[in-house]
C-alpha atoms as a PDB file:
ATOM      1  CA  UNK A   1      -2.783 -32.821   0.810  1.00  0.00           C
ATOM      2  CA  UNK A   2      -4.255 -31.474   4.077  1.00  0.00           C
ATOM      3  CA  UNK A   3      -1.290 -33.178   5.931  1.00  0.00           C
ATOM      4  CA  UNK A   4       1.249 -31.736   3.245  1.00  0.00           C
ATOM      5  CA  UNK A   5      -0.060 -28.392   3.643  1.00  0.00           C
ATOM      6  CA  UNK A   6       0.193 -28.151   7.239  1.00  0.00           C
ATOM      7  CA  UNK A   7       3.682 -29.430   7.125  1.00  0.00           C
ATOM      8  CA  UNK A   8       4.327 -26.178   5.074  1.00  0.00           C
ATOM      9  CA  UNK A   9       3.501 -23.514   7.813  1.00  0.00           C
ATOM     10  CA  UNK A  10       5.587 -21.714   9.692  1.00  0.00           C
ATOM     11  CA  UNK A  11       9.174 -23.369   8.836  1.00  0.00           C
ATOM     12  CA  UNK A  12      11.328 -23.263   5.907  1.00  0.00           C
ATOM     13  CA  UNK A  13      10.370 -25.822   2.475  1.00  0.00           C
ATOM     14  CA  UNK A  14      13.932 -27.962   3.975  1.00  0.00           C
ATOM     15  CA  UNK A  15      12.466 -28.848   6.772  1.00  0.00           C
ATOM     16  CA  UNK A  16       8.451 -29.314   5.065  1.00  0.00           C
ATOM     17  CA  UNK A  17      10.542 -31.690   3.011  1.00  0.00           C
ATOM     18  CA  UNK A  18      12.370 -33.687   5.626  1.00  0.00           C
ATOM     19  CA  UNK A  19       9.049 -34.021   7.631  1.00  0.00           C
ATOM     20  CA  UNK A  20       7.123 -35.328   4.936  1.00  0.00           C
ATOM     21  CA  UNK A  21      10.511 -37.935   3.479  1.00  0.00           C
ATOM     22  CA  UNK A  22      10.118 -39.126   7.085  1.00  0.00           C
ATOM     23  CA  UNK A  23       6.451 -39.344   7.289  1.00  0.00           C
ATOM     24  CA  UNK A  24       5.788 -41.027   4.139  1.00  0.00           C
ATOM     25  CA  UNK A  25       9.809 -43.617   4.755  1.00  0.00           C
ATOM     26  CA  UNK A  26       8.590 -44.177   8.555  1.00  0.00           C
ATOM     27  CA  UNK A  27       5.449 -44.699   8.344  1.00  0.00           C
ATOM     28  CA  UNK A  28       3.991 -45.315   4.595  1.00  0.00           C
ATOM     29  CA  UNK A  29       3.641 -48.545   3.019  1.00  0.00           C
ATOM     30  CA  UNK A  30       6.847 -49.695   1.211  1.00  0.00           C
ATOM     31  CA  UNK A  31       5.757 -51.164  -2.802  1.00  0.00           C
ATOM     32  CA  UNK A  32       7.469 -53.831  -4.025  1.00  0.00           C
ATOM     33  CA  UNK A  33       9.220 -51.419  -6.677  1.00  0.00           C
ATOM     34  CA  UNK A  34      11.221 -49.341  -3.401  1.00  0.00           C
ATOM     35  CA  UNK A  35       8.831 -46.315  -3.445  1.00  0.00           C
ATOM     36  CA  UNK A  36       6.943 -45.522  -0.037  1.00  0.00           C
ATOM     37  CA  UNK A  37       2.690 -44.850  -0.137  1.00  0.00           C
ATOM     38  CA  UNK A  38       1.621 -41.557   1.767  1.00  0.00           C
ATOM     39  CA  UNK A  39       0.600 -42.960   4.915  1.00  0.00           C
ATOM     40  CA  UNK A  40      -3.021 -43.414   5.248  1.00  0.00           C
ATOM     41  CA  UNK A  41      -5.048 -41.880   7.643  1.00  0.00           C
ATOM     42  CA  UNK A  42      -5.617 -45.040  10.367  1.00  0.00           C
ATOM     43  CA  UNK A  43      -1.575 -45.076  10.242  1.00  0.00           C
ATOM     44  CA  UNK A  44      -1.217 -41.655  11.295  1.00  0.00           C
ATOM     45  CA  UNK A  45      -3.875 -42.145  14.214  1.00  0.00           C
ATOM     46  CA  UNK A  46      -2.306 -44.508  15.692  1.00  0.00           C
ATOM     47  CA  UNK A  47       0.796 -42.345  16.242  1.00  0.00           C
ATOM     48  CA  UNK A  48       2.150 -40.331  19.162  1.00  0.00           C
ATOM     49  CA  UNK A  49       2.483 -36.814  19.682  1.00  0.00           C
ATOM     50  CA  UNK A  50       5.807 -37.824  21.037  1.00  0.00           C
ATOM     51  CA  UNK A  51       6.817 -39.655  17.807  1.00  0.00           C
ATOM     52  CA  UNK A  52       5.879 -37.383  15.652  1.00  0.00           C
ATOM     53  CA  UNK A  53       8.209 -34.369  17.140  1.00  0.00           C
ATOM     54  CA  UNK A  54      11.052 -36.964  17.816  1.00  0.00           C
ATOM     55  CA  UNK A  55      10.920 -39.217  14.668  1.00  0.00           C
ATOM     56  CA  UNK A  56       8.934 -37.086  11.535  1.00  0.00           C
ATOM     57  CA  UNK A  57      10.540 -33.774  13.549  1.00  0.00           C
ATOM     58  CA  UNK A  58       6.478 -32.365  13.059  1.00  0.00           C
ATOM     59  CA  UNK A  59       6.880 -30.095  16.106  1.00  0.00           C
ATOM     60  CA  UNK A  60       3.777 -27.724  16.995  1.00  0.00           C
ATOM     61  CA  UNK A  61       2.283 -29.620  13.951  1.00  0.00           C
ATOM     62  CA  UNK A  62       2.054 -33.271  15.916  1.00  0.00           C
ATOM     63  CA  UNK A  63      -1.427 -32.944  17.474  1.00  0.00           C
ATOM     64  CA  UNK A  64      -2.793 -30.710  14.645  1.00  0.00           C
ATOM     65  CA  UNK A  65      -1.510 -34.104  12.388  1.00  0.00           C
ATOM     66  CA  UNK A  66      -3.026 -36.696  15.033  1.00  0.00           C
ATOM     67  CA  UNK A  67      -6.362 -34.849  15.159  1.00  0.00           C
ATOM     68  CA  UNK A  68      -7.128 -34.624  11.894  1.00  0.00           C
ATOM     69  CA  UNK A  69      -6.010 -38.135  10.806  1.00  0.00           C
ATOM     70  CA  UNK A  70      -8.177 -39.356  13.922  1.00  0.00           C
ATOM     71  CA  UNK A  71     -11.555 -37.653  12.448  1.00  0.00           C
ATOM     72  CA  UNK A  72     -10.907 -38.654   9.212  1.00  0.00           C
ATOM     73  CA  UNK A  73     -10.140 -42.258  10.266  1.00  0.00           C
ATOM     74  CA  UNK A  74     -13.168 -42.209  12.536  1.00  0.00           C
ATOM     75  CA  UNK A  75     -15.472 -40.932   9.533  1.00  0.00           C
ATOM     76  CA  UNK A  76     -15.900 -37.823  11.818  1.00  0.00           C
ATOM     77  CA  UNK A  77     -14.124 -35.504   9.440  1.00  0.00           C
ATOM     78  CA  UNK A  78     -14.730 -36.191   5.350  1.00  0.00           C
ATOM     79  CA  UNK A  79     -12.109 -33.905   3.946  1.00  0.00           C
ATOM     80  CA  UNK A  80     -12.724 -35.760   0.815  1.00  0.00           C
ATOM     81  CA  UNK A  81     -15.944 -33.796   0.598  1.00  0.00           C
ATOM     82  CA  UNK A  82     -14.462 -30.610   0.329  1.00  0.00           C
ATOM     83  CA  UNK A  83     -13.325 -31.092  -3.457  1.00  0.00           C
ATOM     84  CA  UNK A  84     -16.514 -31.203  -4.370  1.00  0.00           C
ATOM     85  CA  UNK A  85     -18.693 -29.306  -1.652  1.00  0.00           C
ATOM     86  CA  UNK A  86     -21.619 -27.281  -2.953  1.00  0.00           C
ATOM     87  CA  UNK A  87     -20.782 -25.029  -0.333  1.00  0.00           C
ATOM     88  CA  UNK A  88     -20.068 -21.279  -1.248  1.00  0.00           C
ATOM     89  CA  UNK A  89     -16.638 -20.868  -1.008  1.00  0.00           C
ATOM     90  CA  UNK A  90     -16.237 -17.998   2.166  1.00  0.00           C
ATOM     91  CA  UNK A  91     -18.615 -21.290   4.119  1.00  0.00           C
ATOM     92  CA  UNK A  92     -16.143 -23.843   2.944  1.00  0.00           C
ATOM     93  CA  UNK A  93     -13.137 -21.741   3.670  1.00  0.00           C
ATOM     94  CA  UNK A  94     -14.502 -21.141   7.285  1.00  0.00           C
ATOM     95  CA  UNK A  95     -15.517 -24.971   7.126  1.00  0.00           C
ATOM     96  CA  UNK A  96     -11.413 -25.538   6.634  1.00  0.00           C
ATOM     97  CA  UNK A  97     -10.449 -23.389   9.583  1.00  0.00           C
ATOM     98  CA  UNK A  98     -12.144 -25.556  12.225  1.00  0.00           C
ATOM     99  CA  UNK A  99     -10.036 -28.034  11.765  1.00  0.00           C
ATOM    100  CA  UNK A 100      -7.028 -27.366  14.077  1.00  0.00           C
ATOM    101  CA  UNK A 101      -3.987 -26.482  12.519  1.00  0.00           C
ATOM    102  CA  UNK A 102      -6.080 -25.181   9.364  1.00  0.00           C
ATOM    103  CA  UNK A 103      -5.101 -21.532   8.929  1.00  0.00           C
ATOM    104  CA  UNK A 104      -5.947 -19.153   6.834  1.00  0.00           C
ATOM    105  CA  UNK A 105      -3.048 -20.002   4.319  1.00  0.00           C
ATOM    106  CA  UNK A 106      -3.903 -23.611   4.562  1.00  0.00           C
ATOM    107  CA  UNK A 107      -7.342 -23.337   3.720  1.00  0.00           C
ATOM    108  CA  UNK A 108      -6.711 -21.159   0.453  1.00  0.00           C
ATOM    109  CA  UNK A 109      -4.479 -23.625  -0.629  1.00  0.00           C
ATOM    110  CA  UNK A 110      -6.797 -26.312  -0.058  1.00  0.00           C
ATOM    111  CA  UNK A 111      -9.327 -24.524  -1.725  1.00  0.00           C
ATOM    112  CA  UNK A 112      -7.139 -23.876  -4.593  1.00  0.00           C
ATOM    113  CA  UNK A 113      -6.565 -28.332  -5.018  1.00  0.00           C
ATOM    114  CA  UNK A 114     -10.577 -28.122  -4.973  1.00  0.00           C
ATOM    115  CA  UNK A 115     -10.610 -25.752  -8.000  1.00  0.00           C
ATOM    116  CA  UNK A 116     -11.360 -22.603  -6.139  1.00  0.00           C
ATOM    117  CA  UNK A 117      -8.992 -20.007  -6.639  1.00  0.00           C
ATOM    118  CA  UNK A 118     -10.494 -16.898  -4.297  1.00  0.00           C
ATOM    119  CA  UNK A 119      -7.915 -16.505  -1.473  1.00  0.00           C
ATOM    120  CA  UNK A 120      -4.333 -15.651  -2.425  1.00  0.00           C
ATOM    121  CA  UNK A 121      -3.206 -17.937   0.564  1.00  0.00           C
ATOM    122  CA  UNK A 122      -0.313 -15.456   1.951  1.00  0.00           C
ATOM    123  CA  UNK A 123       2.600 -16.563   3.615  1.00  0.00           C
ATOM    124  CA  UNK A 124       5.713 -15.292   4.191  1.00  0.00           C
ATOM    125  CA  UNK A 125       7.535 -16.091   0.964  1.00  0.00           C
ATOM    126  CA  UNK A 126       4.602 -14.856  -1.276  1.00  0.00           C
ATOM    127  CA  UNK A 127       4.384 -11.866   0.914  1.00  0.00           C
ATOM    128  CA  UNK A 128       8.289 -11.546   0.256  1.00  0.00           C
ATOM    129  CA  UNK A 129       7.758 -12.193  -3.701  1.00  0.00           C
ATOM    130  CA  UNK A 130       4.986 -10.058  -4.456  1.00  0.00           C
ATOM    131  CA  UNK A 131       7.226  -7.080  -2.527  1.00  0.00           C
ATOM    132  CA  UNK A 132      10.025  -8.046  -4.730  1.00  0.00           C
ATOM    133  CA  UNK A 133       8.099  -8.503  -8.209  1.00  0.00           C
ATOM    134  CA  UNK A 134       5.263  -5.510  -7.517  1.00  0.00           C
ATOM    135  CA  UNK A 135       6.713  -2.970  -4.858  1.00  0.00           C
ATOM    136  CA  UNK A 136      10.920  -2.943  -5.678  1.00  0.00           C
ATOM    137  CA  UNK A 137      11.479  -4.962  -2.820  1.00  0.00           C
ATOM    138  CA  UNK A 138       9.126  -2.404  -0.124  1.00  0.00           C
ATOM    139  CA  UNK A 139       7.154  -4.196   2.359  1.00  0.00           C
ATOM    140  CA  UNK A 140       2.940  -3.589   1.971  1.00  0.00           C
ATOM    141  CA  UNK A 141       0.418  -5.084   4.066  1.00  0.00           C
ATOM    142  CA  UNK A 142      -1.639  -7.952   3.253  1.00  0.00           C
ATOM    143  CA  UNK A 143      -4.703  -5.625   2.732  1.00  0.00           C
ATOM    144  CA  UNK A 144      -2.901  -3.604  -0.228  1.00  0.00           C
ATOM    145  CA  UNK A 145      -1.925  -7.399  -1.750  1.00  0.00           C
ATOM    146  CA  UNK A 146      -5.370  -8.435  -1.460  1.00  0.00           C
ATOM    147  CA  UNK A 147      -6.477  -5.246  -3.145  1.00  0.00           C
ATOM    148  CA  UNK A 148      -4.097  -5.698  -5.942  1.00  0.00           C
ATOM    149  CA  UNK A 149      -5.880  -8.879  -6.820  1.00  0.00           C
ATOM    150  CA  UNK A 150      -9.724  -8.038  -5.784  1.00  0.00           C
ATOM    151  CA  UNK A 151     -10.382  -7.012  -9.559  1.00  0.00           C
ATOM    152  CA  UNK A 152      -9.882 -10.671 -10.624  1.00  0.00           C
ATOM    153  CA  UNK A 153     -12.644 -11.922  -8.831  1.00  0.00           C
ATOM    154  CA  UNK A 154     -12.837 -15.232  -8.187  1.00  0.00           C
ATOM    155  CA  UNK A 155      -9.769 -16.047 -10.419  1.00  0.00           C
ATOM    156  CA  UNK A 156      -7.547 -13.758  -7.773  1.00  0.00           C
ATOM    157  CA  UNK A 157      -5.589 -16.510  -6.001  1.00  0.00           C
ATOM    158  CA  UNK A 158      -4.538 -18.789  -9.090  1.00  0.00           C
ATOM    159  CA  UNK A 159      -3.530 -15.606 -10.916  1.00  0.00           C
ATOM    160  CA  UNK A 160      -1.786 -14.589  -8.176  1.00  0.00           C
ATOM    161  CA  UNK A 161      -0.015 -17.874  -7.256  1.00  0.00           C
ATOM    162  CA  UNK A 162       0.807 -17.882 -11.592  1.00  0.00           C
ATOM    163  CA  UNK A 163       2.473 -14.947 -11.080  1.00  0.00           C
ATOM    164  CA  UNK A 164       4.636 -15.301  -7.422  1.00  0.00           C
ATOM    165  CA  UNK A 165       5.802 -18.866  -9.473  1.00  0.00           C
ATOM    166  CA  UNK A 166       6.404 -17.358 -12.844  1.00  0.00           C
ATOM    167  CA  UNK A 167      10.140 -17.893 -12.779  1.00  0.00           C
ATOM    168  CA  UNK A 168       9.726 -21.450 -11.923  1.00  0.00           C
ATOM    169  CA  UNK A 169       7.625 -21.821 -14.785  1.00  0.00           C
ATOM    170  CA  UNK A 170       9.870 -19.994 -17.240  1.00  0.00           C
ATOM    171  CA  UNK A 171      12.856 -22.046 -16.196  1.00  0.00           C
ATOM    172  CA  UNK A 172      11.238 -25.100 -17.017  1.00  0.00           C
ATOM    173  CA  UNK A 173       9.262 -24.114 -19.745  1.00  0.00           C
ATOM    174  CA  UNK A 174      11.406 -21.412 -21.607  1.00  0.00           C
ATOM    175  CA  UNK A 175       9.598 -19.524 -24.237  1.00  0.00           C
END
């Protein structure tokens, strides 16, 4: 997931999607039944920084991706521990963002897999949504967001997210 959500940042969901289909057809294991395993974390270490930009197309992303699969493969990094870290969540936020390539947005989505839904996790298309669905399309700045939301406590980020993804919900699930 850590992998998945840096592959998000800074680029459109088309190309998140392309680098992750070549990730997972390049370098994951292939079953018997023609579907590919995520790749695990000794196959990503042993990657280049070269292959990733040329083959997966990971740009900026490729050491971020080496790194982290290289601590986790070492048993220098247990990410794994974060879903269930004791930790209160501002530590294990921070505890996120040392890892390279672990943002701000990354880490409140990460925190939102382990069942902590504090940080809203802003990018630019929930910035762009929230305008659209709460401000008639007018830009605000992340501080007037996060105030919107403060009242919900430590629920603020999965009612948020509920509500930026309402439409997809309602499409699937009509009422």
């Amino acid at each position: 997931d850590a992998v998945k959500m840096i592959c998000t940042t800074s680029c459109t969901w088309g190309l998140t999607t392309l680098m992750i289909t070549n990730l997972v057809r390049t370098v994951g294991r292939r079953h018997g039944d023609g579907h590919y395993a995520f790749p695990t974390p000794h196959a990503l270490a042993n990657l280049t920084e070269s292959f990733l930009r040329r083959k997966i197309k990971a740009g900026y992303r490729s050491p971020y991706l080496i790194e982290l699969a290289r601590r986790v493969a070492a048993g220098t990094l247990d990410i794994e521990s974060w879903r269930t870290s004791t930790l209160p969540t501002a530590d294990l936020f921070n505890e996120m963002r040392t890892v390279k390539g672990i943002g701000p947005y990354v880490a409140g989505n990460l925190l939102k897999l382990a069942g902590r839904y504090d940080e809203l996790a802003l990018d630019s298309w929930v910035r762009a949504k929230y305008c659209e669905l709460r401000r008639n399309g007018r830009r605000v700045s992340d501080a007037s967001i996060k105030r919107d939301y403060d009242p919900y406590g430590s629920w603020r980020g999965l009612l948020f997210w509920l509500e930026m993804t309402r439409e997809w919900h309602q499409e699937k699930f009509p009422v």
